[in-house]
Protein backbone atom coordinates (compact mmCIF):
# COMPACT_ATOMS: atom_id res chain seq x y z
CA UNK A 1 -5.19 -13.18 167.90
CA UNK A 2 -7.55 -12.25 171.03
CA UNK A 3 -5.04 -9.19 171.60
CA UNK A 4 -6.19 -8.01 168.16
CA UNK A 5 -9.73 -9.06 168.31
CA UNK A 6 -10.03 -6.81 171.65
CA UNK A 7 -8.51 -3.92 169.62
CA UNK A 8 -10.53 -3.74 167.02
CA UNK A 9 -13.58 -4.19 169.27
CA UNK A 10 -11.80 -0.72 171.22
CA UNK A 11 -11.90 0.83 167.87
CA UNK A 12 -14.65 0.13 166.80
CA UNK A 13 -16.88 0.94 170.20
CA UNK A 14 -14.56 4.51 169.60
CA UNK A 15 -16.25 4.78 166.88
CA UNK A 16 -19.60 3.96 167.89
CA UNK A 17 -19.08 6.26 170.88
CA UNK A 18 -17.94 9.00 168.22
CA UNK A 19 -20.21 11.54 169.81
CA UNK A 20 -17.79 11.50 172.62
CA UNK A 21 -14.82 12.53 170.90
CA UNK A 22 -16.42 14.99 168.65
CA UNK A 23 -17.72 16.88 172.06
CA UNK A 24 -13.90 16.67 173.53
CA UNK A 25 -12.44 17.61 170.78
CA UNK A 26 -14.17 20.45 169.54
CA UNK A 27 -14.23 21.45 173.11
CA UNK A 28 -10.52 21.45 172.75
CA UNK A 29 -10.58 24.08 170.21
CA UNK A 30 -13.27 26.34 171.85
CA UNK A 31 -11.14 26.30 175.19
CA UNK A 32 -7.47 27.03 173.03
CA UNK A 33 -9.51 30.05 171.82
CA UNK A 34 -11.36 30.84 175.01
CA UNK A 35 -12.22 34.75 174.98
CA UNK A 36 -10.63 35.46 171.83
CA UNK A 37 -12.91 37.37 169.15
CA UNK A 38 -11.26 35.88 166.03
CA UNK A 39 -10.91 32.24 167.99
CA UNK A 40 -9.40 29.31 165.80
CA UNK A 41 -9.27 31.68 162.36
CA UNK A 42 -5.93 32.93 164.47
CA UNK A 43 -4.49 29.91 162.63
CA UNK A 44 -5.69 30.37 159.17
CA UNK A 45 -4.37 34.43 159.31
CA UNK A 46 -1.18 32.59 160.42
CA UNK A 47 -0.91 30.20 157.65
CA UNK A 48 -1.88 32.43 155.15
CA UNK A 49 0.62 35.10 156.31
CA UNK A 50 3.09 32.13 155.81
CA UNK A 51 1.58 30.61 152.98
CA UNK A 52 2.20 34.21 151.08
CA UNK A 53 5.61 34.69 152.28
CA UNK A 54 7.12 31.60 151.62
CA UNK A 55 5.20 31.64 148.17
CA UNK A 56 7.07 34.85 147.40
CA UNK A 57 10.45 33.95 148.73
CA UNK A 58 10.61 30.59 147.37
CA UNK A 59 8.73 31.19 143.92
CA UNK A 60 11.62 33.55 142.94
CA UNK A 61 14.54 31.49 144.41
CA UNK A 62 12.49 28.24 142.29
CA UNK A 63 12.34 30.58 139.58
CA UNK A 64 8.79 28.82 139.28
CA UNK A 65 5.53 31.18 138.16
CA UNK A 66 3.79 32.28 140.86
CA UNK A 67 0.24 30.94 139.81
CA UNK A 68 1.91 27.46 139.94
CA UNK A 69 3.84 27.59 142.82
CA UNK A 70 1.32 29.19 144.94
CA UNK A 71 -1.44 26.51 144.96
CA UNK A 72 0.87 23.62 145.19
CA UNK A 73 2.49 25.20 148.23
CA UNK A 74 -0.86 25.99 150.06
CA UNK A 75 -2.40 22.39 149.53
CA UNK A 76 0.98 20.89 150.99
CA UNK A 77 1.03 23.48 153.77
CA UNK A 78 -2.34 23.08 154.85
CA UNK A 79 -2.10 19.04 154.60
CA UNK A 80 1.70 18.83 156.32
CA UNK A 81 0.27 21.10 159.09
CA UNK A 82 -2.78 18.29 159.59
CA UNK A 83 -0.46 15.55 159.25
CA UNK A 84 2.46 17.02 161.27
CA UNK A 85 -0.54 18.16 164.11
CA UNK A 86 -2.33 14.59 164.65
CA UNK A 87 0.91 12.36 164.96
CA UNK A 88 2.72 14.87 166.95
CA UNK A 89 -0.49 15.04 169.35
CA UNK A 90 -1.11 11.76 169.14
CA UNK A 91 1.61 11.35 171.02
CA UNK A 92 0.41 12.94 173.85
CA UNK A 93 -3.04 11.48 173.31
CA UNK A 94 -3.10 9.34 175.83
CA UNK A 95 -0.62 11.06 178.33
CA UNK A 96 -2.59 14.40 178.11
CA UNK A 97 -6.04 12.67 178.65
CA UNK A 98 -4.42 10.28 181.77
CA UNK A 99 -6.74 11.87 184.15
CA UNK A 100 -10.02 10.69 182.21
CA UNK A 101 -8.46 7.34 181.55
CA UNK A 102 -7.96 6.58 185.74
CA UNK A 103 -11.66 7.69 186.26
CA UNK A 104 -13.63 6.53 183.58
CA UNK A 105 -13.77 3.42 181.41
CA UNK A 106 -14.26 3.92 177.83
CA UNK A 107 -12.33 2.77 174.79
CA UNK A 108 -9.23 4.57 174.85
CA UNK A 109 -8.96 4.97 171.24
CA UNK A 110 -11.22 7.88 171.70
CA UNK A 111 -8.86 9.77 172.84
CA UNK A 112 -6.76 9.55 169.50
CA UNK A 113 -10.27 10.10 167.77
CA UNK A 114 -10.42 13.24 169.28
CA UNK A 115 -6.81 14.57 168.50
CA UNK A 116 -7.87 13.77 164.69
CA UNK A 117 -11.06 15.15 164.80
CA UNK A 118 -9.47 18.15 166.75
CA UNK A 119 -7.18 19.34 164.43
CA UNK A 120 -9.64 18.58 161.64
CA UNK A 121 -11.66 21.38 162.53
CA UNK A 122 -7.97 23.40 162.43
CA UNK A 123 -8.00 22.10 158.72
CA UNK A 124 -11.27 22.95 158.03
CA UNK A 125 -10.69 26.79 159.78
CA UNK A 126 -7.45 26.81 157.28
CA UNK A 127 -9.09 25.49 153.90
CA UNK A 128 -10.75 28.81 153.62
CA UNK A 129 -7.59 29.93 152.56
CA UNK A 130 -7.96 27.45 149.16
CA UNK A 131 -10.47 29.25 147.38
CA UNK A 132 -9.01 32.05 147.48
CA UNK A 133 -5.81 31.39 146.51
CA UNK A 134 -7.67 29.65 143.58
CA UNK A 135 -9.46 32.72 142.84
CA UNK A 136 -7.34 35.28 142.55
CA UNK A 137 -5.30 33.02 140.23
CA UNK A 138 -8.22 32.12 138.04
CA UNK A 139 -7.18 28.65 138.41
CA UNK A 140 -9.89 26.01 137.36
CA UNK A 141 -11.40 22.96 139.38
CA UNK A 142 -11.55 20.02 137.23
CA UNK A 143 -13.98 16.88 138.11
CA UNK A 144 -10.79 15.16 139.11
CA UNK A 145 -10.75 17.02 142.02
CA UNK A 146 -13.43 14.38 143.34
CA UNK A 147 -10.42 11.56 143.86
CA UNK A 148 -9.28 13.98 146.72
CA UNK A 149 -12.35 12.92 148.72
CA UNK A 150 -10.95 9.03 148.80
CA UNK A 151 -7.59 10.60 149.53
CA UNK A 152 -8.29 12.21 152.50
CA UNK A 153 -9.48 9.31 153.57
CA UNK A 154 -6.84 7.40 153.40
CA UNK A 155 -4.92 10.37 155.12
CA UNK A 156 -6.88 10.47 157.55
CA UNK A 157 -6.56 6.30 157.78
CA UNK A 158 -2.82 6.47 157.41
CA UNK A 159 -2.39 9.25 160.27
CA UNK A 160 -4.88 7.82 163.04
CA UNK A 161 -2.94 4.68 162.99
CA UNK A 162 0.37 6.31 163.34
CA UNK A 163 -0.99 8.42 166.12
CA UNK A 164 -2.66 5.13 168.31
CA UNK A 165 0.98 3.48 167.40
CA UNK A 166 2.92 6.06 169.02
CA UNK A 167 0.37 7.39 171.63
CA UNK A 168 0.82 3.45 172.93
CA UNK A 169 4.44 4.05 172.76
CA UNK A 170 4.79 7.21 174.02
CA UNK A 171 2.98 6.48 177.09
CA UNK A 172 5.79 3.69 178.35
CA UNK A 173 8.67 5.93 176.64
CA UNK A 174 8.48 9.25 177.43
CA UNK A 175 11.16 10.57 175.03
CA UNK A 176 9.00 9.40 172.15
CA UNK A 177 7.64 12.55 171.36
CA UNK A 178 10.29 14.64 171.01
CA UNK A 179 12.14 12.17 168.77
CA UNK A 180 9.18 12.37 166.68
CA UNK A 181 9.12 16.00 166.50
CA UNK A 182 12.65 16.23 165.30
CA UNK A 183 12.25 13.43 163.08
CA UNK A 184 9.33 15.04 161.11
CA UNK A 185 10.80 18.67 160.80
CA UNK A 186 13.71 16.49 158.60
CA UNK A 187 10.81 14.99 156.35
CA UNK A 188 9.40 17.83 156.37
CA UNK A 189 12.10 19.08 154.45
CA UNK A 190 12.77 16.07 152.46
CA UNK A 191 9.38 16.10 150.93
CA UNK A 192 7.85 18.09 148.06
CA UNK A 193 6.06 20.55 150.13
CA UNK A 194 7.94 23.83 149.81
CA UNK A 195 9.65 22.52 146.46
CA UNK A 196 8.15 21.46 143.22
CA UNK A 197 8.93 17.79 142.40
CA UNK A 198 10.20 18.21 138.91
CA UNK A 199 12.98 20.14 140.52
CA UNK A 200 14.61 17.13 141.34
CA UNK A 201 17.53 15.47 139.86
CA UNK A 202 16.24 11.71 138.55
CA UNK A 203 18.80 9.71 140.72
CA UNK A 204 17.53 12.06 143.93
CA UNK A 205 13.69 11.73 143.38
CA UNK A 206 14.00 8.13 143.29
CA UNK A 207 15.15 8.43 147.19
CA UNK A 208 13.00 11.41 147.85
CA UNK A 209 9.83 10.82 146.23
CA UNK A 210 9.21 6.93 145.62
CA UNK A 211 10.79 6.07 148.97
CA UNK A 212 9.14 8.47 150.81
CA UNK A 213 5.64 7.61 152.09
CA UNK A 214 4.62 11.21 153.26
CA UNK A 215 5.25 12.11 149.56
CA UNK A 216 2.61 9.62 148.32
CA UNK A 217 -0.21 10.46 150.90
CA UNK A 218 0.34 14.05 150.05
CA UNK A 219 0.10 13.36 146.72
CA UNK A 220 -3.19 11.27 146.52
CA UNK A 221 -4.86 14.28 147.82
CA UNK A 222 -3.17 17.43 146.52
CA UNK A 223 -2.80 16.08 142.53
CA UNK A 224 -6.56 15.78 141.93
CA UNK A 225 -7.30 19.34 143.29
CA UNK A 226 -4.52 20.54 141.01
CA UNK A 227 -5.97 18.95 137.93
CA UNK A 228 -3.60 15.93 137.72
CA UNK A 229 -4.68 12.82 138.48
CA UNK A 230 -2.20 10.83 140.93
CA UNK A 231 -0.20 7.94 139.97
CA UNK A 232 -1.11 4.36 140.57
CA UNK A 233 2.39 4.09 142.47
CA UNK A 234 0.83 6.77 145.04
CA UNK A 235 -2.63 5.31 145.40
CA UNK A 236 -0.69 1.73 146.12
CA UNK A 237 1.52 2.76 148.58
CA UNK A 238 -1.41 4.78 150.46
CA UNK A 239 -3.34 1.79 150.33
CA UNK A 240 -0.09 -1.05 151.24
CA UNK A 241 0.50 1.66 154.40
CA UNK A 242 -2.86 1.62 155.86
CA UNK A 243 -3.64 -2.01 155.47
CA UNK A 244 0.24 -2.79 156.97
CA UNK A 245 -0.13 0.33 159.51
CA UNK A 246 -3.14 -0.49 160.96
CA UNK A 247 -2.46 -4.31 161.80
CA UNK A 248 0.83 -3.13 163.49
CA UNK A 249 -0.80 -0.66 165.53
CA UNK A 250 -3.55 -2.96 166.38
CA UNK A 251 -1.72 -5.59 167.51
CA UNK A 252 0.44 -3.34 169.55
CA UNK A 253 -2.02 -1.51 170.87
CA UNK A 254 -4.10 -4.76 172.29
CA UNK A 255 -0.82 -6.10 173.85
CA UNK A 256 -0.84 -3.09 175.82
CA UNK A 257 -4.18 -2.10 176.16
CA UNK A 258 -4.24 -3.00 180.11
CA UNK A 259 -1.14 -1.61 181.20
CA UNK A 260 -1.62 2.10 179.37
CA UNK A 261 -3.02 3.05 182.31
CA UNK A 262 -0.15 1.73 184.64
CA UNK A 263 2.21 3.87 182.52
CA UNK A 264 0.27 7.08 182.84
C-alpha cells in the first residue's frame, strides 16, 4: 500500500510539475526538426501522402466508396500513429532520459509525461489533415462529435499507463522494446484501422473486435467524429482498462521506483 501511495504522489507532483515536461517535450520536437523550414508538418505531408495512397489502394480492393473509406481510414491512421508513438517511446522513456534521472531529482513520471505530450503535438501537426479530408468530401460534423473529447481522454489515460508500465519494464529488460514493436505491427493489423469493421465475418469479429482492446479505444474516439455514436461495450471496456491499467502500473511502478535508476 505505501509502494502505491508513493506512486501516485510521483504522478501526481508530474503533474503539478507539468511545466517541466511540456518545455522537454516540445523541445523534443523543435530539436527533431532543428533547421528544417517545414519542421514537424514533415509528418503530416507524410501521413497524408499515405493516408491518400492507402485510401486509394485499399478503397478499390474493399470495394468500399471512397467518401466512406477515406475518413474512417484517416481518423484510425492519425490515432494508431499516436497510440503506436507513446507506448513504443515510452519504452525508452526512461532509458533515453537516464542522464537527467542520475543528476537531478524529480518525479520520474515526467519523463513519460513528456513522451505523451511530445507526440501530442505530432497529433496535433497531423489533425490538419481532418478537415480537409472532411471538406473535400462534404462530409458533415454532427454534435456527437463532442463524445470524442471524453474519448481522447481516456486514450490518452489508457496509453500513459501502458507507457509508465513498460518504461519501468523496459529499463530492467532491455529486449522489451523491441518485443513491443513487433507485437503492435500484428495488432496493428488485426484491428479495424485499414479495414472497415462490417467486413468481417460474425464468428471473426467476435475475436477481432470485442476481444481486442485497441479496437474499443479507437472506437470511443473515431465513431463520434463520424456521426455514430459508440457502443456502451466500447465506452466500458475503455473505462474497465484504465481503472485496471493504471493500478497495475502504479503498483509496479512504486515497487521499483528506487532501483530505476540502478538499471539505467
Amino acid at each position: 500500500m505505501n509502494n502505491l501511495i508513493c506512486a501516485f504522489d510521483d504522478v501526481t507532483k508530474s503533474l503539478v510539475r507539468n511545466q517541466l515536461f511540456f518545455m522537454l517535450g516540445w523541445q523534443d520536437v523543435k530539436q527533431r526538426y532543428k533547421r528544417s523550414k517545414v519542421g514537424p508538418f514533415w509528418l503530416t505531408i507524410s501521413m497524408g501522402v499515405m493516408i491518400l495512397t492507402i485510401g486509394l489502394v485499399f478503397g478499390r480492393i474493399f470495394k468500399t466508396p471512397i467518401t466512406e473509406f477515406l475518413p474512417f481510414l484517416t481518423l484510425g491512421l492519425m490515432l494508431w500513429g499516436f497510440i503506436f508513438s507513446c507506448i513504443t517511446e515510452g519504452c525508452t522513456s526512461f532509458i533515453s532520459s537516464a542522464a537527467i534521472i542520475k543528476q537531478l531529482s524529480v518525479p520520474l513520471p515526467i519523463h513519460v509525461f513528456r513522451v505523451i505530450w511530445r507526440n501530442g503535438v505530432i497529433l496535433g501537426h497531423n489533425l490538419i489533415i481532418l478537415p480537409l479530408v472532411y471538406g473535400i468530401f462534404m462530409k458533415p460534423v454532427y454534435p456527437i462529435a463532442l463524445l470524442s473529447l471524453l474519448g481522447i481522454l481516456l486514450l490518452v489515460l489508457n496509453v500513459t499507463w501502458m507507457a509508465l508500465l513498460l518504461g519501468v519494464m523496459s529499463s530492467r529488460f532491455r529486449d522489451i522494446p523491441q518485443l513491443v514493436q513487433n507485437l503492435f505491427q500484428v495488432i496493428f493489423y488485426l484491428t479495424p484501422i485499414i479495414w472497415m469493421p462490417h467486413l468481417l465475418p460474425a464468428r471473426a469479429s467476435t475475436l477481432m473486435l470485442d476481444w481486442n482492446p485497441f479496437y474499443h479505444m479507437l472506437e470511443i474516439v473515431r465513431s463520434p467524429l463520424l456521426g455514430i455514436a459508440p457502443s456502451a461495450t466500447s465506452w466500458l471496456v475503455s473505462i474497465a482498462i484504465a481503472i485496471i491499467g493504471w493500478l497495475v502500473s502504479l503498483s509496479v511502478y512504486g515497487i521499483c521506483r528506487n532501483k530505476i535508476a540502478y538499471w539505467l
